[in-house]
C-alpha atoms as a PDB file:
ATOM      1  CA  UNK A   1      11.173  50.147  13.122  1.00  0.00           C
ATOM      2  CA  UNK A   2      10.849  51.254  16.840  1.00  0.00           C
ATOM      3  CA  UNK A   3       8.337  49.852  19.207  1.00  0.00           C
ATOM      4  CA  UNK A   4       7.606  48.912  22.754  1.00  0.00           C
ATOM      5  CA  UNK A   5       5.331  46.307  23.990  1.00  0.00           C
ATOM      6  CA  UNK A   6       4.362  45.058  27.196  1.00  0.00           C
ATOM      7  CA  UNK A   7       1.839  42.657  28.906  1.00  0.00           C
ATOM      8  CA  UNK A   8       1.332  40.409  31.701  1.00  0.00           C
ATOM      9  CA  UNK A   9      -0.784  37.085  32.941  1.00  0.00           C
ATOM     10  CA  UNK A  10      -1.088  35.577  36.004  1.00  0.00           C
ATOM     11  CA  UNK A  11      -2.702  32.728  37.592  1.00  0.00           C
ATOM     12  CA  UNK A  12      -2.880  32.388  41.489  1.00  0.00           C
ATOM     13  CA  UNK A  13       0.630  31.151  42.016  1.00  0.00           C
ATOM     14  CA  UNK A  14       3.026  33.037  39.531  1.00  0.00           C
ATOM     15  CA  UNK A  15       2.925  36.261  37.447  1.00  0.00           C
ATOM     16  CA  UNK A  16       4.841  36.662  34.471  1.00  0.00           C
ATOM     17  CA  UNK A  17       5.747  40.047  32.745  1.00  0.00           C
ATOM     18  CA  UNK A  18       6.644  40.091  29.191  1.00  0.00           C
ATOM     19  CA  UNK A  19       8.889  43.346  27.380  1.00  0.00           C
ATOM     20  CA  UNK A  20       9.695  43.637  23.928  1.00  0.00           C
ATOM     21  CA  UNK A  21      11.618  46.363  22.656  1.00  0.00           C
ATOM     22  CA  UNK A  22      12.224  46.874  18.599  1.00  0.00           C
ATOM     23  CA  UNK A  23      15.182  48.870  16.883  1.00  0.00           C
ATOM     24  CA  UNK A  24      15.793  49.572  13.444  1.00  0.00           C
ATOM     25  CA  UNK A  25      17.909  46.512  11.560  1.00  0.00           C
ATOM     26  CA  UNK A  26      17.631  45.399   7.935  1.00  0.00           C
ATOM     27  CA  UNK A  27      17.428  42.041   9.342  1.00  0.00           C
ATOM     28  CA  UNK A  28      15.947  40.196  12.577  1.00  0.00           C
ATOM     29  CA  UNK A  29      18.090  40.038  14.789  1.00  0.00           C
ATOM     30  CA  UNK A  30      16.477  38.580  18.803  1.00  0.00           C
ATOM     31  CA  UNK A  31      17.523  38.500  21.688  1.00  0.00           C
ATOM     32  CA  UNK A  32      15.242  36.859  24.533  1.00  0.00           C
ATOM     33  CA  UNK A  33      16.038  36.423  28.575  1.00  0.00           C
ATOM     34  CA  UNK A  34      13.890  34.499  31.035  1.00  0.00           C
ATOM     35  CA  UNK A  35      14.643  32.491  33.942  1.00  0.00           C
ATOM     36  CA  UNK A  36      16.581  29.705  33.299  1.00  0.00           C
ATOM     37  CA  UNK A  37      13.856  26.897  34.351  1.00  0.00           C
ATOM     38  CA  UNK A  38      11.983  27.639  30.884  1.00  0.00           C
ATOM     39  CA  UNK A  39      15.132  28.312  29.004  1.00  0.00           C
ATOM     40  CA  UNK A  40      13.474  25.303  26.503  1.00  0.00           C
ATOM     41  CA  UNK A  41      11.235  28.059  25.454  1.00  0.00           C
ATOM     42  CA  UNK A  42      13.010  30.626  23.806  1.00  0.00           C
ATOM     43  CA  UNK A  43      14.026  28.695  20.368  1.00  0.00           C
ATOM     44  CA  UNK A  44       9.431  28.731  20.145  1.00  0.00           C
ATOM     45  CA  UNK A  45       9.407  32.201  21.670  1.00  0.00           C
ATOM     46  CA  UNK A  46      12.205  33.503  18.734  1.00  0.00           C
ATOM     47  CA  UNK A  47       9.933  32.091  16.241  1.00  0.00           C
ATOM     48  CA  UNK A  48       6.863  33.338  17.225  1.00  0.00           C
ATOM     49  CA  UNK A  49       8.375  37.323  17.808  1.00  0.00           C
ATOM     50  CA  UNK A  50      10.223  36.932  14.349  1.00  0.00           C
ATOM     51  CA  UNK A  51       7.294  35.724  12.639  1.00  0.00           C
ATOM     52  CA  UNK A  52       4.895  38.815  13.855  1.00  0.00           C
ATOM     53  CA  UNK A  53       7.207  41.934  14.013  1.00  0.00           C
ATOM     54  CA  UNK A  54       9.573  40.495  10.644  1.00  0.00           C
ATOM     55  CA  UNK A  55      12.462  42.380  11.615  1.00  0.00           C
ATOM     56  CA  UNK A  56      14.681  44.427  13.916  1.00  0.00           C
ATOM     57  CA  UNK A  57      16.962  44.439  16.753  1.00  0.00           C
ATOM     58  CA  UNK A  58      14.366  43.023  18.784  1.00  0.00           C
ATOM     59  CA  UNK A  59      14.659  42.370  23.017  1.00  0.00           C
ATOM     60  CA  UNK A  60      12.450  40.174  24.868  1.00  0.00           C
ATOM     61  CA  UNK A  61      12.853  40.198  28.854  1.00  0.00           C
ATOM     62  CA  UNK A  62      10.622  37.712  30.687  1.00  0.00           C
ATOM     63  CA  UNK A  63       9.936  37.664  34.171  1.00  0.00           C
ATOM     64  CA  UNK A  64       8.493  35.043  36.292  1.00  0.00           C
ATOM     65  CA  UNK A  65       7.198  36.363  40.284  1.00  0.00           C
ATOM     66  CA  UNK A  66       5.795  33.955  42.812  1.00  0.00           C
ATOM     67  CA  UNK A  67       3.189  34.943  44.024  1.00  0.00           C
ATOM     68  CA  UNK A  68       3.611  33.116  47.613  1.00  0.00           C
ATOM     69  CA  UNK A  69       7.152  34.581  48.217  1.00  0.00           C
ATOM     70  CA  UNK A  70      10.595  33.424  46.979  1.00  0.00           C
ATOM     71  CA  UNK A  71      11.465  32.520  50.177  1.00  0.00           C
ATOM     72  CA  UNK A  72       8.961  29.777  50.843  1.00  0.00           C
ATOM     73  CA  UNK A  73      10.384  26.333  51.374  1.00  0.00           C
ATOM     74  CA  UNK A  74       7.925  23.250  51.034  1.00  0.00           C
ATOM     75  CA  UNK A  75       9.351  19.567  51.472  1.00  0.00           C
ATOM     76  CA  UNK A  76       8.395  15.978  50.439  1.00  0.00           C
ATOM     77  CA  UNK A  77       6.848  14.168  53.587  1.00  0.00           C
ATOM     78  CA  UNK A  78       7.148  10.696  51.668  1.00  0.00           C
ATOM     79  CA  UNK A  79      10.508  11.307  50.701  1.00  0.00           C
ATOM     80  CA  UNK A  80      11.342  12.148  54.445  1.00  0.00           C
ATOM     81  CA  UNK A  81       9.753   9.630  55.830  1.00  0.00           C
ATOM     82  CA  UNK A  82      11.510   7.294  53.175  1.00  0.00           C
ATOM     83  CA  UNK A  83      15.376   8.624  54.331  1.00  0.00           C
ATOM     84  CA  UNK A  84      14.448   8.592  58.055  1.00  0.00           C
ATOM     85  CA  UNK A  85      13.305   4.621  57.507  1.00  0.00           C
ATOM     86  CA  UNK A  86      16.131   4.119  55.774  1.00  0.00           C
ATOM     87  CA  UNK A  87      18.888   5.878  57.818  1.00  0.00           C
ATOM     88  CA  UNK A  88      17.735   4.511  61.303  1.00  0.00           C
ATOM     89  CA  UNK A  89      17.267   0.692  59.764  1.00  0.00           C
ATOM     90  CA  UNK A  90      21.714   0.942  58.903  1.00  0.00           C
ATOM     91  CA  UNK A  91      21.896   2.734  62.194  1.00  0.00           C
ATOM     92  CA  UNK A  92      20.370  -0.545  64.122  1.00  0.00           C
ATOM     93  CA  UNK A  93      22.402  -2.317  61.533  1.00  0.00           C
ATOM     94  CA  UNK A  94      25.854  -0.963  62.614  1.00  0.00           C
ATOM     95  CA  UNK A  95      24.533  -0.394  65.904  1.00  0.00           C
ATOM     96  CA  UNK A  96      25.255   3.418  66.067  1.00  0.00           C
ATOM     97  CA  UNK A  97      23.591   5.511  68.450  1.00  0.00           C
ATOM     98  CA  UNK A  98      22.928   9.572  69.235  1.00  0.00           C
ATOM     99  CA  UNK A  99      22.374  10.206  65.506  1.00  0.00           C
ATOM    100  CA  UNK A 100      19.677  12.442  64.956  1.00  0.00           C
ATOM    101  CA  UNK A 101      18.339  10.618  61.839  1.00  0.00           C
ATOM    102  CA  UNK A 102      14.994  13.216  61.708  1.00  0.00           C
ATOM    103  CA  UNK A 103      18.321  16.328  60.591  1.00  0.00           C
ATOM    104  CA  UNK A 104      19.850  13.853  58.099  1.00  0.00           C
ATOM    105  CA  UNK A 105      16.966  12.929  56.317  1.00  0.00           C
ATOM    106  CA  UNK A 106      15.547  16.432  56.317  1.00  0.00           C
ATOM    107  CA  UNK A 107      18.961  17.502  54.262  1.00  0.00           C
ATOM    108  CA  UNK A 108      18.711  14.529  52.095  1.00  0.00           C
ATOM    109  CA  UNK A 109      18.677  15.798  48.144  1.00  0.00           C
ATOM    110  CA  UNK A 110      15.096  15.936  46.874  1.00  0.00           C
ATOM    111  CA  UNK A 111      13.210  16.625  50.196  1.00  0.00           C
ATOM    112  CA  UNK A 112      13.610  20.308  50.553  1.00  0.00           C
ATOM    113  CA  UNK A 113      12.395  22.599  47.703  1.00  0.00           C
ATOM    114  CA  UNK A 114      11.109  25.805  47.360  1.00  0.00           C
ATOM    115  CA  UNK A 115       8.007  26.947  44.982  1.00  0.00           C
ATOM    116  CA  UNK A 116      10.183  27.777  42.224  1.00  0.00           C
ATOM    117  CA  UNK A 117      11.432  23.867  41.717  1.00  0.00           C
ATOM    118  CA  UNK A 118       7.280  23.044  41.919  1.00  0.00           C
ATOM    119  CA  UNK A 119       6.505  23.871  38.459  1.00  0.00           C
ATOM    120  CA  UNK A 120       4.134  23.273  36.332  1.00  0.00           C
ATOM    121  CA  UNK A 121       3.244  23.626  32.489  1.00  0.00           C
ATOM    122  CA  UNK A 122       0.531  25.889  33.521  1.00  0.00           C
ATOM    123  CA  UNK A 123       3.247  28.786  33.748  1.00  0.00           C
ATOM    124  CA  UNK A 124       4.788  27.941  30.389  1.00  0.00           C
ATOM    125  CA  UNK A 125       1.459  28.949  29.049  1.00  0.00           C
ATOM    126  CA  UNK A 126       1.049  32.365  31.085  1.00  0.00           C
ATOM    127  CA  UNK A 127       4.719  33.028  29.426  1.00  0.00           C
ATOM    128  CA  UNK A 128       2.733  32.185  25.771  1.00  0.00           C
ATOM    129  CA  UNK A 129      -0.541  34.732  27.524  1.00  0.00           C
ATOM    130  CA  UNK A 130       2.147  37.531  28.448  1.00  0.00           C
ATOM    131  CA  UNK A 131       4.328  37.242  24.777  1.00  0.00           C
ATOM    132  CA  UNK A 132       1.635  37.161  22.693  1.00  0.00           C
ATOM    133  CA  UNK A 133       0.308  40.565  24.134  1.00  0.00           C
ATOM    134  CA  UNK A 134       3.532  42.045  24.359  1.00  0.00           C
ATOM    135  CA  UNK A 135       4.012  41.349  20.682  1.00  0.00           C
ATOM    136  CA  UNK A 136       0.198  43.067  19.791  1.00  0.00           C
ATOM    137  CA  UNK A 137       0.799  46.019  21.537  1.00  0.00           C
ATOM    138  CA  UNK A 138       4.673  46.683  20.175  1.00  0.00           C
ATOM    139  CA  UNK A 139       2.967  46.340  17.017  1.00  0.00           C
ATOM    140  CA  UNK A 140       0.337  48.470  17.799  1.00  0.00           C
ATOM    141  CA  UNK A 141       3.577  50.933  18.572  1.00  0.00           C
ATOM    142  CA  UNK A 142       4.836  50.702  15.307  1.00  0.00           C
ATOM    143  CA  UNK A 143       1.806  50.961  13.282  1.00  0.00           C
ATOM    144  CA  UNK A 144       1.706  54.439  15.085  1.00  0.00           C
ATOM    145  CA  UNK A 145       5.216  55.200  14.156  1.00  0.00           C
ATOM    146  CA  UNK A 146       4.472  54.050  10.905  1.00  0.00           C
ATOM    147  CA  UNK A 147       1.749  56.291   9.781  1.00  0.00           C
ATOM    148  CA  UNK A 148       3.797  59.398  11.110  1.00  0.00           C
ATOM    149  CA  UNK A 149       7.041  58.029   9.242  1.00  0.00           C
ATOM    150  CA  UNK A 150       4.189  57.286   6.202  1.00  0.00           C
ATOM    151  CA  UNK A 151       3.925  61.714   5.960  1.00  0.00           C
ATOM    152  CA  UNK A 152       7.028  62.232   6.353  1.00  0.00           C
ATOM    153  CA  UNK A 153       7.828  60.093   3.286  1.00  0.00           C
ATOM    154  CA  UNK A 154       5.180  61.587   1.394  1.00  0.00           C
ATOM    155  CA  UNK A 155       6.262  65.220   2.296  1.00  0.00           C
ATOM    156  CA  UNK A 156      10.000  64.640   1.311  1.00  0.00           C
ATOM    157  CA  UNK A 157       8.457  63.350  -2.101  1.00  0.00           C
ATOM    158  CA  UNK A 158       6.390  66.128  -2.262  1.00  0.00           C
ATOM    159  CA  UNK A 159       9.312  68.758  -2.084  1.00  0.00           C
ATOM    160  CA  UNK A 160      11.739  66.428  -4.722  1.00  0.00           C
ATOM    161  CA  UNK A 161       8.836  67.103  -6.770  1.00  0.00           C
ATOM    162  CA  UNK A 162       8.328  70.685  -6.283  1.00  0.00           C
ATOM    163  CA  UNK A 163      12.073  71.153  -6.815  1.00  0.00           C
ATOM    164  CA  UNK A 164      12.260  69.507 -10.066  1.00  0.00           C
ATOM    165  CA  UNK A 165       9.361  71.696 -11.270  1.00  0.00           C
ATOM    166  CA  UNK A 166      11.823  74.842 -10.512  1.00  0.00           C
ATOM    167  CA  UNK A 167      13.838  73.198 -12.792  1.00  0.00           C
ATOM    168  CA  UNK A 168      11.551  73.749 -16.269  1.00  0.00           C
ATOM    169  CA  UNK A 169      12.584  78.127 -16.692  1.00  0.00           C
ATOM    170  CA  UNK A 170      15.682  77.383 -15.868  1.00  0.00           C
ATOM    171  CA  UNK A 171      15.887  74.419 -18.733  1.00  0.00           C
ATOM    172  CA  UNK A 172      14.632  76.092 -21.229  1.00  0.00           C
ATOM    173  CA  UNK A 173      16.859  79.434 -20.995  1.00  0.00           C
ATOM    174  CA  UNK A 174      19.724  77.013 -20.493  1.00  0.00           C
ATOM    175  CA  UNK A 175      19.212  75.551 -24.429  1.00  0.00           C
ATOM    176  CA  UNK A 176      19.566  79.255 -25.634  1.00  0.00           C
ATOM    177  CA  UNK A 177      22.451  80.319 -23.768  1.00  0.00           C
ATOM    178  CA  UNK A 178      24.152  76.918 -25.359  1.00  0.00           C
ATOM    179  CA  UNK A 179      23.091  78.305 -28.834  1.00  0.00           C
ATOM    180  CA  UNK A 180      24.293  81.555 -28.168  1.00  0.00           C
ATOM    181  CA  UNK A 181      27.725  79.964 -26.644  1.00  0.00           C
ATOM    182  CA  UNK A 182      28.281  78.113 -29.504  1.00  0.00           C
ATOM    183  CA  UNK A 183      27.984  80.792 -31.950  1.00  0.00           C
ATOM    184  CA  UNK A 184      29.928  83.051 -30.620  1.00  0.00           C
ATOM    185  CA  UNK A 185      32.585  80.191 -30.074  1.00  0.00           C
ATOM    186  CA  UNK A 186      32.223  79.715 -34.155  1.00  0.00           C
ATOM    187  CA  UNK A 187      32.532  83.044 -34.322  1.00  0.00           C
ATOM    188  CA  UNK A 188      35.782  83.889 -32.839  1.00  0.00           C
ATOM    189  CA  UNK A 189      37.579  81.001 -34.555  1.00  0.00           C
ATOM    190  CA  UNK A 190      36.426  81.307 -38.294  1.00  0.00           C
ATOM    191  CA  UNK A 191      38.882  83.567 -38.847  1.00  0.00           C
ATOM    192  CA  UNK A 192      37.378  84.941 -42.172  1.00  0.00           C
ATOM    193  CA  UNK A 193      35.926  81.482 -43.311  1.00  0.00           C
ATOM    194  CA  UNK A 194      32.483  81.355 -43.381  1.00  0.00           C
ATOM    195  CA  UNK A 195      30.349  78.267 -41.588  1.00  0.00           C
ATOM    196  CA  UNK A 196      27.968  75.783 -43.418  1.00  0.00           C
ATOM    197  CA  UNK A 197      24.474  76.691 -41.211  1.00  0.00           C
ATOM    198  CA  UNK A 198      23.062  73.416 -42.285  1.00  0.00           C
ATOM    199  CA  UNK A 199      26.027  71.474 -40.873  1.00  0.00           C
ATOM    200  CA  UNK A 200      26.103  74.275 -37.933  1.00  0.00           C
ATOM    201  CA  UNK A 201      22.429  72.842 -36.977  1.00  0.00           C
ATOM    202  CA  UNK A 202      22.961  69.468 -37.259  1.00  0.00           C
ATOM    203  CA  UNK A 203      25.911  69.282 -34.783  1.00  0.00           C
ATOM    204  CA  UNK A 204      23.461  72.244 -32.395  1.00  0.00           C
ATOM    205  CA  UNK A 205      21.063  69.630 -31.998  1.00  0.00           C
ATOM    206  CA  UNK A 206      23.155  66.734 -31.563  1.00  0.00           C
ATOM    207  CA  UNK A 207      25.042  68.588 -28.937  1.00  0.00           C
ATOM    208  CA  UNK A 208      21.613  69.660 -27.348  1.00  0.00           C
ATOM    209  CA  UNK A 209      20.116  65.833 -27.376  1.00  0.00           C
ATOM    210  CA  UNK A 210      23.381  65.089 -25.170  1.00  0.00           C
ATOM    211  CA  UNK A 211      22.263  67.631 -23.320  1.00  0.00           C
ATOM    212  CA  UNK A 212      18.458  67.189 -22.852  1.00  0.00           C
ATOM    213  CA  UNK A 213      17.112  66.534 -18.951  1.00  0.00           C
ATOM    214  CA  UNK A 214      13.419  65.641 -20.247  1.00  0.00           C
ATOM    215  CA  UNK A 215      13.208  61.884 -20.296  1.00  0.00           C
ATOM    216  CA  UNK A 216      15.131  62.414 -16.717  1.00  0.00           C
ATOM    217  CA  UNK A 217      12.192  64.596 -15.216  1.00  0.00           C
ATOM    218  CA  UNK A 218       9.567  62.267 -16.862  1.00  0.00           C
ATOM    219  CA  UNK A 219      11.247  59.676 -15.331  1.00  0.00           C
ATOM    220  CA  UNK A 220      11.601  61.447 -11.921  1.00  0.00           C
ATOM    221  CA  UNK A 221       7.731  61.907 -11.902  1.00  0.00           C
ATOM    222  CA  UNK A 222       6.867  58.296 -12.483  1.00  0.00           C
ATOM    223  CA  UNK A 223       9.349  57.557  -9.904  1.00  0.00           C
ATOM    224  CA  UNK A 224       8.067  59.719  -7.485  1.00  0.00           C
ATOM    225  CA  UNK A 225       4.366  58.767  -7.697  1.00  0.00           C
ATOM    226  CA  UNK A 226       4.938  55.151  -7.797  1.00  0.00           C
ATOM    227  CA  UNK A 227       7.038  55.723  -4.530  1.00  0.00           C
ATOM    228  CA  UNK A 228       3.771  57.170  -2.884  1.00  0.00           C
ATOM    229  CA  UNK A 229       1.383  54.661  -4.194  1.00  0.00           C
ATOM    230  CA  UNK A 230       3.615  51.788  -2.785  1.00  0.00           C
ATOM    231  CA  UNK A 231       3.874  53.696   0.312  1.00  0.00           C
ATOM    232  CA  UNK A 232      -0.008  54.004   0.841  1.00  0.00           C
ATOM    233  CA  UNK A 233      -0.241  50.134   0.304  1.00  0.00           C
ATOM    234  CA  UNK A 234      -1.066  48.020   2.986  1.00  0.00           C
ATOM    235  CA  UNK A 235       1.749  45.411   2.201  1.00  0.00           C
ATOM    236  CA  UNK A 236       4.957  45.206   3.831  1.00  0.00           C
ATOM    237  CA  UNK A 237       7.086  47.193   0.907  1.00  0.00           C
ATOM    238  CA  UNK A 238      10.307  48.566   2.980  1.00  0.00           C
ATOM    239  CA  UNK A 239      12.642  46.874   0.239  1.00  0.00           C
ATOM    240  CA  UNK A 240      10.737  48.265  -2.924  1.00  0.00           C
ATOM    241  CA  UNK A 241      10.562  51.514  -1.486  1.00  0.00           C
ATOM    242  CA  UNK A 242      14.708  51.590  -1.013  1.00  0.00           C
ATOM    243  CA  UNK A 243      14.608  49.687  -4.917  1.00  0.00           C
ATOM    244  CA  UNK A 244      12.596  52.726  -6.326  1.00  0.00           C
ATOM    245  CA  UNK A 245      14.782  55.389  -3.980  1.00  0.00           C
ATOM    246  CA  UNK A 246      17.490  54.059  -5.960  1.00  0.00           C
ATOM    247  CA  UNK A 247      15.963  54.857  -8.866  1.00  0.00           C
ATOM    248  CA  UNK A 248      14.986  58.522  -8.311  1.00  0.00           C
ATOM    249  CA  UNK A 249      18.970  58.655  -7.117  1.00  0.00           C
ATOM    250  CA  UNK A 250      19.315  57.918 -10.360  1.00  0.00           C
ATOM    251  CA  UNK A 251      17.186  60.537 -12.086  1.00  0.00           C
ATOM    252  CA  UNK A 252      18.573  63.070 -10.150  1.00  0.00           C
ATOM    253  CA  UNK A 253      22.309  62.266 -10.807  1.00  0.00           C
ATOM    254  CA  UNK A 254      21.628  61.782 -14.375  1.00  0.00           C
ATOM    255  CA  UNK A 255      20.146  65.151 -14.512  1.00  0.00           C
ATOM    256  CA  UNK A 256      22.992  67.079 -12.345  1.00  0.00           C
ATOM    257  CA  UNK A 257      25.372  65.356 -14.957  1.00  0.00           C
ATOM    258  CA  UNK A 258      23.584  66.855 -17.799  1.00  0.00           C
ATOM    259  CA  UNK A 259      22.665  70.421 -16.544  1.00  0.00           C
ATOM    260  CA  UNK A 260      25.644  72.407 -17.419  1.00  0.00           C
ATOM    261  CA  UNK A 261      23.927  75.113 -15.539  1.00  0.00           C
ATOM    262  CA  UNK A 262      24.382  76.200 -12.096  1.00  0.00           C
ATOM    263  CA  UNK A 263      21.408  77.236 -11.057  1.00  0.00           C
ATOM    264  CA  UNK A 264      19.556  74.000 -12.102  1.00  0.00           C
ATOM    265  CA  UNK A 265      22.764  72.072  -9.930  1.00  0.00           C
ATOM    266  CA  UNK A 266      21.684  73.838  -6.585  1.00  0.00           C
ATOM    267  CA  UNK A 267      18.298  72.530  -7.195  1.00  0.00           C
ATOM    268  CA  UNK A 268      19.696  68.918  -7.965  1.00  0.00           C
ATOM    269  CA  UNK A 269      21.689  69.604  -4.278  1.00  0.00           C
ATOM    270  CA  UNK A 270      18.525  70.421  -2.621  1.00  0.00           C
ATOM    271  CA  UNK A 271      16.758  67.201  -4.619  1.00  0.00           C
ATOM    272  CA  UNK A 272      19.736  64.423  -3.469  1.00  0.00           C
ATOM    273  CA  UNK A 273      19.550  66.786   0.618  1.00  0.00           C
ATOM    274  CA  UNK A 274      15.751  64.924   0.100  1.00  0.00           C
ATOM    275  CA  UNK A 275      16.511  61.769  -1.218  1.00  0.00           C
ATOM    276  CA  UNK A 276      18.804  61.007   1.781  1.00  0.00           C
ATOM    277  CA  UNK A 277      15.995  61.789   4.167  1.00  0.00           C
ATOM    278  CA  UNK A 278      13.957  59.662   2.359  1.00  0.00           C
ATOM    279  CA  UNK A 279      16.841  56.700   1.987  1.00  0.00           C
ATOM    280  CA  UNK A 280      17.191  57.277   5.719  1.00  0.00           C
ATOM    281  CA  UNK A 281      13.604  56.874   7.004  1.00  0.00           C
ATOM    282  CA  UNK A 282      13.088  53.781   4.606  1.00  0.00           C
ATOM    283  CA  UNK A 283      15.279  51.683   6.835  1.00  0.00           C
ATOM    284  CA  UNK A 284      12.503  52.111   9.313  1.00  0.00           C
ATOM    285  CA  UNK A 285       9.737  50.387   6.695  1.00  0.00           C
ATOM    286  CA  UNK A 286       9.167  47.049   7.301  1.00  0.00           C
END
């Protein structure tokens, strides 16, 4: 399902941002960036976005700001004063003069620095702050998605159902015109012999059972309401609604198959037009 989320927390050194952006997918698929000094995070941050949104092509983007300026540099006095000790004692030692020892031990690895290499856990936990409300509110998204996508499930429903009610007339003139096909059939090929009624019936209404659609709409019904009541539930159900769209697939085929009437095949068009709207949009069901 689709959904956007975003939040941020900040302290009086850094600000982070947090964006999460859903697309459909049957499965979870997530993708996270943030800056590489926190890159330890993102196995815990995965977990934590699959476990609340379930599923989806999901992005994360993470964004750390300093608050005092990326361009700040601070040193290490001790460390300084520990390389400038150290370079003019083997200076006297060799007896070398004019070197300015104050330029090497400024340059010296682990005495300059700027804000971003003085870190501290308390920004790992305003990336936690900043995720976590990202996540509520792109759920908050998709529960509004959700409840549209919820009537436009019902409505497609709504209309299979309406359809297969056109169907009824249309059934019941069709097991005549078979009758009256058959006779006439009978007719034109006894040639003078005359046809055993009794035996005439018999094969009628076997032909007819082959024929009958009414444990089909029965079926299609039951289908059709059990769709909606799963749909109103307030569990996750996006795989038993696609199970039970199968099913009315079924129904539908099974009566197309059996028809033998054209007018009750346009209707079983319009029915499977439905269905797809409704296999469509279930992809989007959690």
């Amino acid at each position: 399902m689709t959904g956007y989320g975003t939040a941020s927390a900040a302290d009086d050194k850094f600000e982070v941002s947090a964006e999460i952006k859903t697309l459909n997918s049957k499965f979870a698929d997530v993708q996270v960036r943030l800056p590489v000094q926190w890159s330890s995070l993102e196995l815990p941050l995965r977990k934590q976005v699959t476990g609340a949104l379930v599923r989806g092509k999901i992005s994360v983007v993470i964004e750390v700001t300093n608050k005092a300026g990326e361009d700040e540099v601070l040193f290490d006095e001790e460390v300084l004063a520990r390389y400038y000790r150290q370079f003019k004692r083997a200076a006297d030692k060799l007896r070398s003069g004019n070197v300015d020892f104050f330029s090497l031990a400024l340059h010296a690895p682990g005495v300059l620095k700027t804000v971003e290499d003085n870190l501290d856990a308390d920004v790992s936990g305003l990336i936690n702050t900043a995720v976590r409300e990202a996540i509520a509110n792109c759920d908050r998204f998709r529960q509004q998605e959700g409840e549209e996508l919820r009537h436009k499930l019902a409505g497609y429903c709504q209309v299979i159902a309406g359809l297969a009610a056109k169907i009824d007339p249309f059934d019941q003139e069709r097991i005549g015109k078979i009758e009256e096909k058959m006779r006439a059939g009978l007719a034109n090929k006894a040639t003078g012999m005359e046809a055993d009624d009794n035996r005439f019936e018999q094969e009628l209404i076997y032909y007819i059972e082959k024929l009958d659609i009414s444990e089909e709409k029965v079926r299609l019904a039951n289908h059709l309401a059990y769709f909606e009541e799963v749909l109103n539930g307030e569990e996750q159900n996006g795989k038993k609604l696609g199970f039970i769209a199968q099913e009315i697939g079924r129904e539908i085929n099974t009566i197309g198959a059996k028809a033998a009437d054209a007018r009750i095949q346009r209707i079983v068009v319009e029915m499977k037009e439905e269905l797809e709207k409704i296999k469509e949009q279930v992809l989007n069901v959690l």
